[in-house]
C-alpha atoms as a PDB file:
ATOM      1  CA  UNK A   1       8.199  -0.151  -7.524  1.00  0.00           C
ATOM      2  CA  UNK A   2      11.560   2.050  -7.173  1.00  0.00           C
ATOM      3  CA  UNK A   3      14.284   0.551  -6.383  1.00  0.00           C
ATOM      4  CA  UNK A   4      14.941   2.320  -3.228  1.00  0.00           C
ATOM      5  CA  UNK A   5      12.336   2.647  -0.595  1.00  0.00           C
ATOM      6  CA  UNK A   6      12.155   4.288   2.576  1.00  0.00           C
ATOM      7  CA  UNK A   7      11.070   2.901   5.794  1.00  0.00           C
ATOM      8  CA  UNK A   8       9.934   4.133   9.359  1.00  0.00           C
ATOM      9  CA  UNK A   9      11.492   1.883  12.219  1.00  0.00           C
ATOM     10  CA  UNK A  10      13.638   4.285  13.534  1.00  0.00           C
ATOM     11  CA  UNK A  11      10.703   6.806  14.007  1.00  0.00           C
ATOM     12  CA  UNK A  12       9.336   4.164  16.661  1.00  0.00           C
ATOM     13  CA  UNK A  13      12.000   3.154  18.279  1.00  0.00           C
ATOM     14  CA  UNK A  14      12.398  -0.043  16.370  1.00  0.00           C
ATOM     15  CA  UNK A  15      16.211  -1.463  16.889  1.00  0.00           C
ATOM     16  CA  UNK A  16      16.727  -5.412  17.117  1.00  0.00           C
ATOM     17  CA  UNK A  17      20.092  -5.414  18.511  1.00  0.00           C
ATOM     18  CA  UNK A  18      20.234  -2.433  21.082  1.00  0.00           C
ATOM     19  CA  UNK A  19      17.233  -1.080  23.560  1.00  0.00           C
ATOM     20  CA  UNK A  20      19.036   1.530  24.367  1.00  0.00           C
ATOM     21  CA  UNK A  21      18.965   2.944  20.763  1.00  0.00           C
ATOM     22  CA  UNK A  22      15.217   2.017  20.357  1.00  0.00           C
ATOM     23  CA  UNK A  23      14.807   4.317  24.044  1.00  0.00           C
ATOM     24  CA  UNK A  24      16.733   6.841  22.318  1.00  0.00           C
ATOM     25  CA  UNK A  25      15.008   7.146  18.941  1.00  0.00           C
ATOM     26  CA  UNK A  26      11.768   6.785  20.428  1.00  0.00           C
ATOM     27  CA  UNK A  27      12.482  10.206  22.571  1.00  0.00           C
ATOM     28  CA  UNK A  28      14.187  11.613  19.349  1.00  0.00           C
ATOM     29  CA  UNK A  29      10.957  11.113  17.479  1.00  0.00           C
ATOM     30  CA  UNK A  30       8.026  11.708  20.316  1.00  0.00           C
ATOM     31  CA  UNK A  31       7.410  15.040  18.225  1.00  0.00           C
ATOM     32  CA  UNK A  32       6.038  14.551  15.150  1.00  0.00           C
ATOM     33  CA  UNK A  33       7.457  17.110  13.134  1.00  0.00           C
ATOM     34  CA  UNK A  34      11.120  16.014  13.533  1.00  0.00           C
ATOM     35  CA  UNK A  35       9.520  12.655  11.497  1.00  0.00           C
ATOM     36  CA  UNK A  36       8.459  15.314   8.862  1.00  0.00           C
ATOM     37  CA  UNK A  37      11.883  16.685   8.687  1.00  0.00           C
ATOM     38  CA  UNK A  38      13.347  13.743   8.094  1.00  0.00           C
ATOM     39  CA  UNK A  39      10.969  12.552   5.271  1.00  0.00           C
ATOM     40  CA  UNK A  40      11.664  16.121   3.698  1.00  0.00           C
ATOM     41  CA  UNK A  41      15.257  15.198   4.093  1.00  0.00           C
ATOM     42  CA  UNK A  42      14.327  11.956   2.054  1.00  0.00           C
ATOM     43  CA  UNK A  43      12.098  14.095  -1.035  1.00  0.00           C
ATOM     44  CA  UNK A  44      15.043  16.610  -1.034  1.00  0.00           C
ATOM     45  CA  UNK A  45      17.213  13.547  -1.632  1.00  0.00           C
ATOM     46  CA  UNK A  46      15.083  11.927  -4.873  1.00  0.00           C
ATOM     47  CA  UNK A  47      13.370   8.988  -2.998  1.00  0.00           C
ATOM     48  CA  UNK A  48       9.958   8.909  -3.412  1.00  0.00           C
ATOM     49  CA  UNK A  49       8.346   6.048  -1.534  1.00  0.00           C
ATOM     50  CA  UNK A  50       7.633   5.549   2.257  1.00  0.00           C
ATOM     51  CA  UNK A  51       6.958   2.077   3.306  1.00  0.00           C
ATOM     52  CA  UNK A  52       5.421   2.910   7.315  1.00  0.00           C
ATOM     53  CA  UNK A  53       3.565   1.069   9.274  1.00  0.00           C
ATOM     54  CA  UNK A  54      -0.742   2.054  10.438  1.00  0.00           C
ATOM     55  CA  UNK A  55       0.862   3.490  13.720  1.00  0.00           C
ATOM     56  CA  UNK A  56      -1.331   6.260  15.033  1.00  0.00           C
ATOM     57  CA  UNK A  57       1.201   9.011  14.222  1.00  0.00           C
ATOM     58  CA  UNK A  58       1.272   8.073  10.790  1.00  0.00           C
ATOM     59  CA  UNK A  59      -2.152   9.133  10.511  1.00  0.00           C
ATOM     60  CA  UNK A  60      -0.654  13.096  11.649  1.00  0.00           C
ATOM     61  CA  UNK A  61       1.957  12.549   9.349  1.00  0.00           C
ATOM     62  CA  UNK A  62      -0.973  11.646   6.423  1.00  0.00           C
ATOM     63  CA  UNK A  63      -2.414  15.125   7.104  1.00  0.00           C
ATOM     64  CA  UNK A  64       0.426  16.892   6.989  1.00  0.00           C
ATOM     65  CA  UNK A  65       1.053  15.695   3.123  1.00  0.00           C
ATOM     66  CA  UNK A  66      -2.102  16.095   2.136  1.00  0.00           C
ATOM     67  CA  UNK A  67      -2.536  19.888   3.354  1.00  0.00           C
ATOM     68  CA  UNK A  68       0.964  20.350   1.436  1.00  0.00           C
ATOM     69  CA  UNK A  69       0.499  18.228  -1.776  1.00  0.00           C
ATOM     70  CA  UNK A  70       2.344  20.811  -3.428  1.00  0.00           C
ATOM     71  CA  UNK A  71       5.485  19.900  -1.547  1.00  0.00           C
ATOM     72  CA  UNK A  72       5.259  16.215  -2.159  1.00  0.00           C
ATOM     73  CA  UNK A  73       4.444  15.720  -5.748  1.00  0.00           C
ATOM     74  CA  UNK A  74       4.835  12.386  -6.361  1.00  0.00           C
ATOM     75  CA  UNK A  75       5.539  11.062  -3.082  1.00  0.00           C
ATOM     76  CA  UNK A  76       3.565   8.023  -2.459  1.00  0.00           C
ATOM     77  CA  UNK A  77       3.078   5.734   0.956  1.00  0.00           C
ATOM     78  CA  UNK A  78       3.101   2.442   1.018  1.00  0.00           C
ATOM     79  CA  UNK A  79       1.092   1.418   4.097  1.00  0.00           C
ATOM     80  CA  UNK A  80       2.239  -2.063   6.025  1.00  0.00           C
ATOM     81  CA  UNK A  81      -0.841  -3.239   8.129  1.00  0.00           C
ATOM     82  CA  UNK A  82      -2.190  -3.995  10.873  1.00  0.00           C
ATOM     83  CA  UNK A  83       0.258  -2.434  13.652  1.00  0.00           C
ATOM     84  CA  UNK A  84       0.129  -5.190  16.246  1.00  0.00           C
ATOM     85  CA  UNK A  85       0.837  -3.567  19.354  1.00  0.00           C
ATOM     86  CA  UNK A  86      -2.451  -1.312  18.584  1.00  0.00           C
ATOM     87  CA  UNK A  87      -4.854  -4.410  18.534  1.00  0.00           C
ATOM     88  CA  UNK A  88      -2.712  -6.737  20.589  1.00  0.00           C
ATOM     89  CA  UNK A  89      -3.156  -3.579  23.138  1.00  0.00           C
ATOM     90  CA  UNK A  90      -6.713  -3.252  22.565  1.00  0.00           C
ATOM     91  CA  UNK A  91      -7.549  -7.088  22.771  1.00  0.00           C
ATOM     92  CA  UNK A  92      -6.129  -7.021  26.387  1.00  0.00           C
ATOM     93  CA  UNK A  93      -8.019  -3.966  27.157  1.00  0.00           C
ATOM     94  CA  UNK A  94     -11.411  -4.438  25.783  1.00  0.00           C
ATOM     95  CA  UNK A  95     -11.444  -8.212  24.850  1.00  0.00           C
ATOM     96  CA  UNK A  96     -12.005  -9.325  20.859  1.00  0.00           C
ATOM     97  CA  UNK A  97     -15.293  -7.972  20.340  1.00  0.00           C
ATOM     98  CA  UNK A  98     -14.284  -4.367  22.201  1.00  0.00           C
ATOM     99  CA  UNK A  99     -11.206  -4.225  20.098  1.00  0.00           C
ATOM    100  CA  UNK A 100     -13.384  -5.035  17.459  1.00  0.00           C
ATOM    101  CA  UNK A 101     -15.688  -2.311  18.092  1.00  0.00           C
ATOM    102  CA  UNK A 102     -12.926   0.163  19.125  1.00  0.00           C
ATOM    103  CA  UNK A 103     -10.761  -0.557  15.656  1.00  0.00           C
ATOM    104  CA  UNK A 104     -13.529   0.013  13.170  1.00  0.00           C
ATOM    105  CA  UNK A 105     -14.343   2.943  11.705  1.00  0.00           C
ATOM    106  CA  UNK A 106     -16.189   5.827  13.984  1.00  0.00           C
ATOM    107  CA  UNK A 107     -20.266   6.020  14.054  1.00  0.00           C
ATOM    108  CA  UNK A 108     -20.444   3.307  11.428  1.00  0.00           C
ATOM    109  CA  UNK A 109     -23.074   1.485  13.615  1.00  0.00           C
ATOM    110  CA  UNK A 110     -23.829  -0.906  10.800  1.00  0.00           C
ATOM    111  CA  UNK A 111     -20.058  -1.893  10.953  1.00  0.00           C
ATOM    112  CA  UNK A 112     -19.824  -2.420  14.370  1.00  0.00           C
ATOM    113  CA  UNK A 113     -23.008  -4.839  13.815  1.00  0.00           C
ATOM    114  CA  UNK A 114     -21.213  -6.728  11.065  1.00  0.00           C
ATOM    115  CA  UNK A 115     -17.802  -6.746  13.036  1.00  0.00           C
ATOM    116  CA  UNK A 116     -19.225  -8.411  16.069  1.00  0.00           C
ATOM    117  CA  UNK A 117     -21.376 -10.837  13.491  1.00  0.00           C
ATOM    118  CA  UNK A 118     -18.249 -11.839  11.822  1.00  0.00           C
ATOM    119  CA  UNK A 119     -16.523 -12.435  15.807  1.00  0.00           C
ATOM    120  CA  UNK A 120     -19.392 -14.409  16.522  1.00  0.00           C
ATOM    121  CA  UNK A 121     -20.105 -16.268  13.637  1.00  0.00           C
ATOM    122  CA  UNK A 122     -15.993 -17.218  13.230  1.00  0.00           C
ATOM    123  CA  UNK A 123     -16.323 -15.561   9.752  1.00  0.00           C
ATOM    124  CA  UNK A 124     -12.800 -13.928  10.498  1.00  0.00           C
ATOM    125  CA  UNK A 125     -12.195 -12.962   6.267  1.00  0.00           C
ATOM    126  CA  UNK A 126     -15.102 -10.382   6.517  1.00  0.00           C
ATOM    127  CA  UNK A 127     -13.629  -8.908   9.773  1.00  0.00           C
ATOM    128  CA  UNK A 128     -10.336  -8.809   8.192  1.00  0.00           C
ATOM    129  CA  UNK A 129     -11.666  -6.861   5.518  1.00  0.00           C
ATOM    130  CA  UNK A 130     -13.366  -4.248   7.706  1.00  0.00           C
ATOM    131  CA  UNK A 131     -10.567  -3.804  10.012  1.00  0.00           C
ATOM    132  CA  UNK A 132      -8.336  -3.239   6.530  1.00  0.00           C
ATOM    133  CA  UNK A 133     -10.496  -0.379   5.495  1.00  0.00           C
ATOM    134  CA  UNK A 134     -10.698   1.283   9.146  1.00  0.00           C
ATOM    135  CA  UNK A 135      -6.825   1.465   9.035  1.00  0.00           C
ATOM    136  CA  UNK A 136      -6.569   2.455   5.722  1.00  0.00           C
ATOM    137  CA  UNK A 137      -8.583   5.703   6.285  1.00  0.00           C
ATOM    138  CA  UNK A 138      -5.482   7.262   7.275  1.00  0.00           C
ATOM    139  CA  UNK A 139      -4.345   7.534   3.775  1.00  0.00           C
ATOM    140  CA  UNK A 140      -7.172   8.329   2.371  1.00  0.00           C
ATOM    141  CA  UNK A 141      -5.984  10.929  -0.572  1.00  0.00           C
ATOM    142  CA  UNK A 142      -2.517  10.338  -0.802  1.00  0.00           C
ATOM    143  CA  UNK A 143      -0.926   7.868  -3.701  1.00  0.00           C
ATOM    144  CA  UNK A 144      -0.192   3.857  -2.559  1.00  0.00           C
ATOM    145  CA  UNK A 145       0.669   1.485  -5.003  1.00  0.00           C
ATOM    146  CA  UNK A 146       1.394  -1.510  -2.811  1.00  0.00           C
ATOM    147  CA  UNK A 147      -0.626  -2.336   0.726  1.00  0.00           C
ATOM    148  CA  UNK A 148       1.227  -5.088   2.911  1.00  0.00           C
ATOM    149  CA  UNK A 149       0.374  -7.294   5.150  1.00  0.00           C
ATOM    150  CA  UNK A 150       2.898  -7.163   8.401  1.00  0.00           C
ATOM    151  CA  UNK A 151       4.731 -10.625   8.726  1.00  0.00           C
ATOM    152  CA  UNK A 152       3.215 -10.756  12.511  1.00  0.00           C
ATOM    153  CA  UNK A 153       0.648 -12.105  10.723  1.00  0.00           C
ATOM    154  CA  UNK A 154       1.909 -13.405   7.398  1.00  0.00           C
ATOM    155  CA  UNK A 155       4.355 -15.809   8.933  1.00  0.00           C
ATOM    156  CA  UNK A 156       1.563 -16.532  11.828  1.00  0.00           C
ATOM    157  CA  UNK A 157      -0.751 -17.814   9.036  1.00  0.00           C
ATOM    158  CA  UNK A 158       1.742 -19.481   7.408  1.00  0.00           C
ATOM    159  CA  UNK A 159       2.832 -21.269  10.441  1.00  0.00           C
ATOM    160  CA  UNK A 160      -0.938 -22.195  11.463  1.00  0.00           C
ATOM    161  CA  UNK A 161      -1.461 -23.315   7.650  1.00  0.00           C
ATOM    162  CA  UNK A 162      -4.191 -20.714   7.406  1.00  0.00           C
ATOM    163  CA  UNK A 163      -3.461 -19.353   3.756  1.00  0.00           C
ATOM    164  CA  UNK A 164      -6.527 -19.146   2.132  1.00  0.00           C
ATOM    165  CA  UNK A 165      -6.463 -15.508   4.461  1.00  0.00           C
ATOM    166  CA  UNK A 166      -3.558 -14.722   2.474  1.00  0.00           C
ATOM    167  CA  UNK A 167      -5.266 -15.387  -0.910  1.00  0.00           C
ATOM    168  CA  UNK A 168      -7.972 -13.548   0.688  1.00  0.00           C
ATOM    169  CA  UNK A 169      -6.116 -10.079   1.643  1.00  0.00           C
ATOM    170  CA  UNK A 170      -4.776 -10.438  -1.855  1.00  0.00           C
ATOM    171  CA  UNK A 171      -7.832 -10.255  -3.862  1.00  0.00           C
ATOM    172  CA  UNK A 172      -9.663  -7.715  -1.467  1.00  0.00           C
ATOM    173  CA  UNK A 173      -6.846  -4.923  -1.838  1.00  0.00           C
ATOM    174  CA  UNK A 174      -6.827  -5.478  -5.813  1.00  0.00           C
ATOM    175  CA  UNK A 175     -10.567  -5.575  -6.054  1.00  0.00           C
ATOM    176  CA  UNK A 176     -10.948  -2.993  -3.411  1.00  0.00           C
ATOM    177  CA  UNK A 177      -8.460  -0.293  -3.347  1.00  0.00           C
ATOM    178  CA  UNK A 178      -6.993  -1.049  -7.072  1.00  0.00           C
ATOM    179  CA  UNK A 179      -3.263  -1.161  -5.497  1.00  0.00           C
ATOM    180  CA  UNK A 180      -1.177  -4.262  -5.596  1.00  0.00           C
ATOM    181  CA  UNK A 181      -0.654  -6.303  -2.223  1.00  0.00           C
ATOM    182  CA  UNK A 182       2.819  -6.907  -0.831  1.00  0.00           C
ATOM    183  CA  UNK A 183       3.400  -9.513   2.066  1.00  0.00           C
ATOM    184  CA  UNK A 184       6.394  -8.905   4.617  1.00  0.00           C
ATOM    185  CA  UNK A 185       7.978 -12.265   6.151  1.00  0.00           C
ATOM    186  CA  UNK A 186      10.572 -13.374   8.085  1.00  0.00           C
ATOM    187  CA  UNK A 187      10.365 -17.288   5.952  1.00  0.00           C
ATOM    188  CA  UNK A 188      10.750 -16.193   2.398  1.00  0.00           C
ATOM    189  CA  UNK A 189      11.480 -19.776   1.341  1.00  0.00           C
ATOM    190  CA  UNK A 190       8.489 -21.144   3.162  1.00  0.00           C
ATOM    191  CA  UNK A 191       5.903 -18.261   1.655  1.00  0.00           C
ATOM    192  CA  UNK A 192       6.767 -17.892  -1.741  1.00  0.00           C
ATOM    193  CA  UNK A 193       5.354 -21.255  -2.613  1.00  0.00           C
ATOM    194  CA  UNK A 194       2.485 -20.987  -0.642  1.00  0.00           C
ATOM    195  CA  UNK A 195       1.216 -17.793  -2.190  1.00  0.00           C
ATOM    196  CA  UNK A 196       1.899 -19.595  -5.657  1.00  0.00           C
ATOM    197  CA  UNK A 197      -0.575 -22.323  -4.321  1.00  0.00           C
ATOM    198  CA  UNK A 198      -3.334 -19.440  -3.264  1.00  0.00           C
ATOM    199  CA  UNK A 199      -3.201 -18.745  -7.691  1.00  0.00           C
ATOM    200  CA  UNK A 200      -1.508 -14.851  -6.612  1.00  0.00           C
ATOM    201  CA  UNK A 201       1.787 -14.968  -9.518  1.00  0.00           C
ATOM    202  CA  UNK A 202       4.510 -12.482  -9.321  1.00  0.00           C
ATOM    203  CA  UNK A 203       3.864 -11.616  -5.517  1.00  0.00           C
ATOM    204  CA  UNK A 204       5.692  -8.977  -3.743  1.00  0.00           C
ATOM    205  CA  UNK A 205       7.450 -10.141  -1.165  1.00  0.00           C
ATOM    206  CA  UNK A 206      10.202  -7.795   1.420  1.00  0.00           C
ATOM    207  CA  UNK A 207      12.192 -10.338   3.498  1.00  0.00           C
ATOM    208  CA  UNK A 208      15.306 -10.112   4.954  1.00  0.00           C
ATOM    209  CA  UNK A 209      18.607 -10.101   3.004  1.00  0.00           C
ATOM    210  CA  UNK A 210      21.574  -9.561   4.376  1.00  0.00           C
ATOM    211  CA  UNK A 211      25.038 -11.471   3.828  1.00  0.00           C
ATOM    212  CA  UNK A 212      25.072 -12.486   7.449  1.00  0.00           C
ATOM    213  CA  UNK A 213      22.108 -14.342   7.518  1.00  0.00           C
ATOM    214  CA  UNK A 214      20.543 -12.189  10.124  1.00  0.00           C
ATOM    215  CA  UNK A 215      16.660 -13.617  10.361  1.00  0.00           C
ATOM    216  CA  UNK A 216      17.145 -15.866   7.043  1.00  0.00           C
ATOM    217  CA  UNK A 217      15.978 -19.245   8.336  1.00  0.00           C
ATOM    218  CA  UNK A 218      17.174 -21.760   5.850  1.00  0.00           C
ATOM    219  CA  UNK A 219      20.540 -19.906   5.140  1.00  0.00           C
ATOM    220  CA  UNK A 220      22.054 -17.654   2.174  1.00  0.00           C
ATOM    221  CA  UNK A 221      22.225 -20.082  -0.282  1.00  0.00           C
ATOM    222  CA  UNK A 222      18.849 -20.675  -0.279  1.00  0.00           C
ATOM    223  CA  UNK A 223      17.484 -16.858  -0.541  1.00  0.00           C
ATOM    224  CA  UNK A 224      20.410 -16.294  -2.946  1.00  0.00           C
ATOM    225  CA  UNK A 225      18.904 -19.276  -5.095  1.00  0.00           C
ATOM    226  CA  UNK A 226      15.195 -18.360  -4.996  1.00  0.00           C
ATOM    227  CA  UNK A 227      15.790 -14.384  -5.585  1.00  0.00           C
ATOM    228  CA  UNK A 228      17.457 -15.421  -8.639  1.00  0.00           C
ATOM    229  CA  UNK A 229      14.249 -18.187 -10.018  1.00  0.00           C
ATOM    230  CA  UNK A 230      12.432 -14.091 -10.488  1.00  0.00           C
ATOM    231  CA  UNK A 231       8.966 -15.866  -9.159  1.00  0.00           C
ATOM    232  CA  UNK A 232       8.313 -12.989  -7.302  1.00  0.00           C
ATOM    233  CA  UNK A 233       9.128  -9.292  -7.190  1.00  0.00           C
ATOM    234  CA  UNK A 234      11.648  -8.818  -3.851  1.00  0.00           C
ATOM    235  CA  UNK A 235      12.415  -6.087  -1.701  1.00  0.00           C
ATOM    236  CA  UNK A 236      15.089  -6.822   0.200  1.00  0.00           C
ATOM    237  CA  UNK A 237      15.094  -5.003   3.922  1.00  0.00           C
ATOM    238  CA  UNK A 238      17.662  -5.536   7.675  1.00  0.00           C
ATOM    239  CA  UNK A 239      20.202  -5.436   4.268  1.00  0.00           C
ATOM    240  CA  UNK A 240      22.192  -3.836   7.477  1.00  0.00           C
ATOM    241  CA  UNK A 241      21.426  -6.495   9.591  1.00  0.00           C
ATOM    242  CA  UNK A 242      19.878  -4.134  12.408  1.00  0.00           C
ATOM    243  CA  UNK A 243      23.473  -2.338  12.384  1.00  0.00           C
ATOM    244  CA  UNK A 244      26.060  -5.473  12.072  1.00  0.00           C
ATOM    245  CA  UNK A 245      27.015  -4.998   8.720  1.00  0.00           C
ATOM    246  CA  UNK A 246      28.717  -1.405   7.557  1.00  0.00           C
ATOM    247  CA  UNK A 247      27.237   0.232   4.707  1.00  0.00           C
ATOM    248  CA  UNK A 248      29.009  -0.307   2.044  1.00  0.00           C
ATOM    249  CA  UNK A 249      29.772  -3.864   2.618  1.00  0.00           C
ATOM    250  CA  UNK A 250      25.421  -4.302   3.446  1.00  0.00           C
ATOM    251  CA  UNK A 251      24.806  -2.927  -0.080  1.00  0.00           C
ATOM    252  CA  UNK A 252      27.565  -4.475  -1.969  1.00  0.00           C
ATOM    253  CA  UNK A 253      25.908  -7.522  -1.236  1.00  0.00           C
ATOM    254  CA  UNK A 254      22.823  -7.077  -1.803  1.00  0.00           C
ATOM    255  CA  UNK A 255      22.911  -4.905  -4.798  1.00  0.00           C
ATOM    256  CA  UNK A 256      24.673  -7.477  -6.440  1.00  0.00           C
ATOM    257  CA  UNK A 257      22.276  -9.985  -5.709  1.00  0.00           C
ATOM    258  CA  UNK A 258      19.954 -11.239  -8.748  1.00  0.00           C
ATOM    259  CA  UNK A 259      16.437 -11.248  -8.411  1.00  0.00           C
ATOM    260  CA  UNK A 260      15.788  -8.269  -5.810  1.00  0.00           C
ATOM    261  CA  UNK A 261      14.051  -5.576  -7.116  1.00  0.00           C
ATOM    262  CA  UNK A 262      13.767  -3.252  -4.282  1.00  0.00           C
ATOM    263  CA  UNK A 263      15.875  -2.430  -1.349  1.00  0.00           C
ATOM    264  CA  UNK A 264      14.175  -0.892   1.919  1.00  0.00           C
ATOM    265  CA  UNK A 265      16.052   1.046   4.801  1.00  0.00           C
ATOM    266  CA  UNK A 266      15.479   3.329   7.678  1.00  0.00           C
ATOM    267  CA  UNK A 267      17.614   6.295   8.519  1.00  0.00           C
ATOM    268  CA  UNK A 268      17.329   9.015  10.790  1.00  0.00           C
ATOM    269  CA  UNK A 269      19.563  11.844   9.423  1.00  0.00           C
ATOM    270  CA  UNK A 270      20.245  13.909   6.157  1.00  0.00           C
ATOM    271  CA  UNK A 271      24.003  12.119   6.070  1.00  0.00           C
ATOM    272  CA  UNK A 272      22.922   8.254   6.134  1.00  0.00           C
ATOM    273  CA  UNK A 273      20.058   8.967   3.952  1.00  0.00           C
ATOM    274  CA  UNK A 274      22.348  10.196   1.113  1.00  0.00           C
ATOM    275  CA  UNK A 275      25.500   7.778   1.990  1.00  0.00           C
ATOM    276  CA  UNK A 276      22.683   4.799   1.793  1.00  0.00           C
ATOM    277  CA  UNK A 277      20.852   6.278  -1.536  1.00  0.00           C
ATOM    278  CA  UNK A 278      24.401   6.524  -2.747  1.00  0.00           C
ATOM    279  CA  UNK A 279      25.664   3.395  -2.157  1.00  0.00           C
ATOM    280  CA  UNK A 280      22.889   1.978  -3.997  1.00  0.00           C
ATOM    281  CA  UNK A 281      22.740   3.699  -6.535  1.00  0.00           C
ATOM    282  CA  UNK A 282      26.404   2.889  -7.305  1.00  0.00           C
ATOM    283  CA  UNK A 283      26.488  -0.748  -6.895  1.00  0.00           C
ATOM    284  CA  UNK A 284      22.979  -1.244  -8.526  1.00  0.00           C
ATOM    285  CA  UNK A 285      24.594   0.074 -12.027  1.00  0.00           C
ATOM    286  CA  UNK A 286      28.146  -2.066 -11.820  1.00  0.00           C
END
């Protein structure tokens, strides 16, 4: 992985300390094209990795890069799945089986059949997998190297003790799609283990790592400690602490902190995108 990767909150109005900037990003961004312009903003500056989520207007921004793969040698996406507000919207709408139905790929009648088996039958591994290649189709064409699963559902297994579905999304994107899985969570401490347990070594994990403590639960001390064990390959991400922290004093820390391999961040214009790649880069060599 690179060290620096790029990631899409801010093109979906994702802010955890103000609404009124999520309102205002989410306007900002409405067109797609002013995402585009900011990702071209991010080749133009070196960085070569986009860590985004399976929201619809990803898939617009999917076709844009492949119809220009000229412009983007080398650029790859690294998708984080599933987008809950899509199926938790969809669930309410149609009910499990119509979400079901509505989620999988089009006019794959067979699929459909199998999905609503699997509902019916409990056999919720085999729907997972069919609901991970429907929203992978999106990127069909265009480099990945790492698939995640969204900690809306990696912490909500972990919580419910349900990890053999971890194990499970593991081997099916590494037998499937030849890419490694990544897992995003909000309990670093509690996962790591636990994917050690499921026989997956060297995970990737992207948790939070900032020297506030903003969403560490178990404190600094005890990220600080397990980055530095190197069980697992880390992206660290809210290095910024959803705006607390300034810049240079987010990536002082955390470039300095053993273990992390990766750092993630969101930006929205040409200056922070440079100022952040900057600051990385210098405190990553000292």
């Amino acid at each position: 992985m690179d060290r620096i990767l790029f990631g899409d909150n801010q093109f979906f109005g994702v802010n955890h300390l103000s609404e009124e900037k999520s309102r205002a990003q989410s306007e900002r961004f409405r067109d797609t094209g002013k995402i585009i312009e900011v990702l071209d903003f991010v080749y133009e500056a070196g960085l070569r990795t986009f860590m985004c989520t399976t929201h619809d207007r990803i898939e617009e921004v999917c076709n844009h890069i492949r119809e220009n793969k000229n412009r983007y040698t080398g650029f790859r996406i690294y998708p984080c799945l599933p987008y809950g507000h899509k199926y938790n919207n969809a669930v309410a709408e149609l009910g499990l089986f119509g979400a079901v139905k509505k989620m999988l790929p089009g006019n794959l009648i067979g699929s459909i059949a199998r999905g609503g088996a699997a509902v019916a039958q409990g056999n919720y591994i085999s729907m997972m997998k069919m609901l991970i290649d429907a929203e992978l189709k999106m990127f069909r064409g265009i480099e990945t190297g790492v698939i995640f699963l969204q900690n809306i559902v990696t912490d909500l297994l972990l919580g419910m003790g349900m990890t053999d579905f971890l194990g499970a999304f593991h081997d099916y994107v590494k037998k499937e799609y030849k890419v490694e899985a990544g897992f995003i969570s909000m309990n670093f401490p509690k996962l790591l283990p636990e994917l050690e347990k499921c026989g997956i070594k060297n995970p990737i994990i992207c948790t939070s790592i900032n020297k506030i403590g903003f969403r560490m639960p178990g404190g600094l001390h005890l990220y600080e400690d397990l980055a530095a064990q190197g069980r697992c390959r880390l992206i660290a991400m809210q290095s910024l602490a959803a705006g607390a922290i300034k810049p240079e004093e987010a990536m002082v820390y955390v470039c300095r902190q053993h273990g992390i391999q990766s750092i993630l961040f969101g930006a929205s214009t040409r200056d922070h995108i440079l100022e952040t790649k900057s600051l990385i880069d210098k405190f990553s060599c000292q």
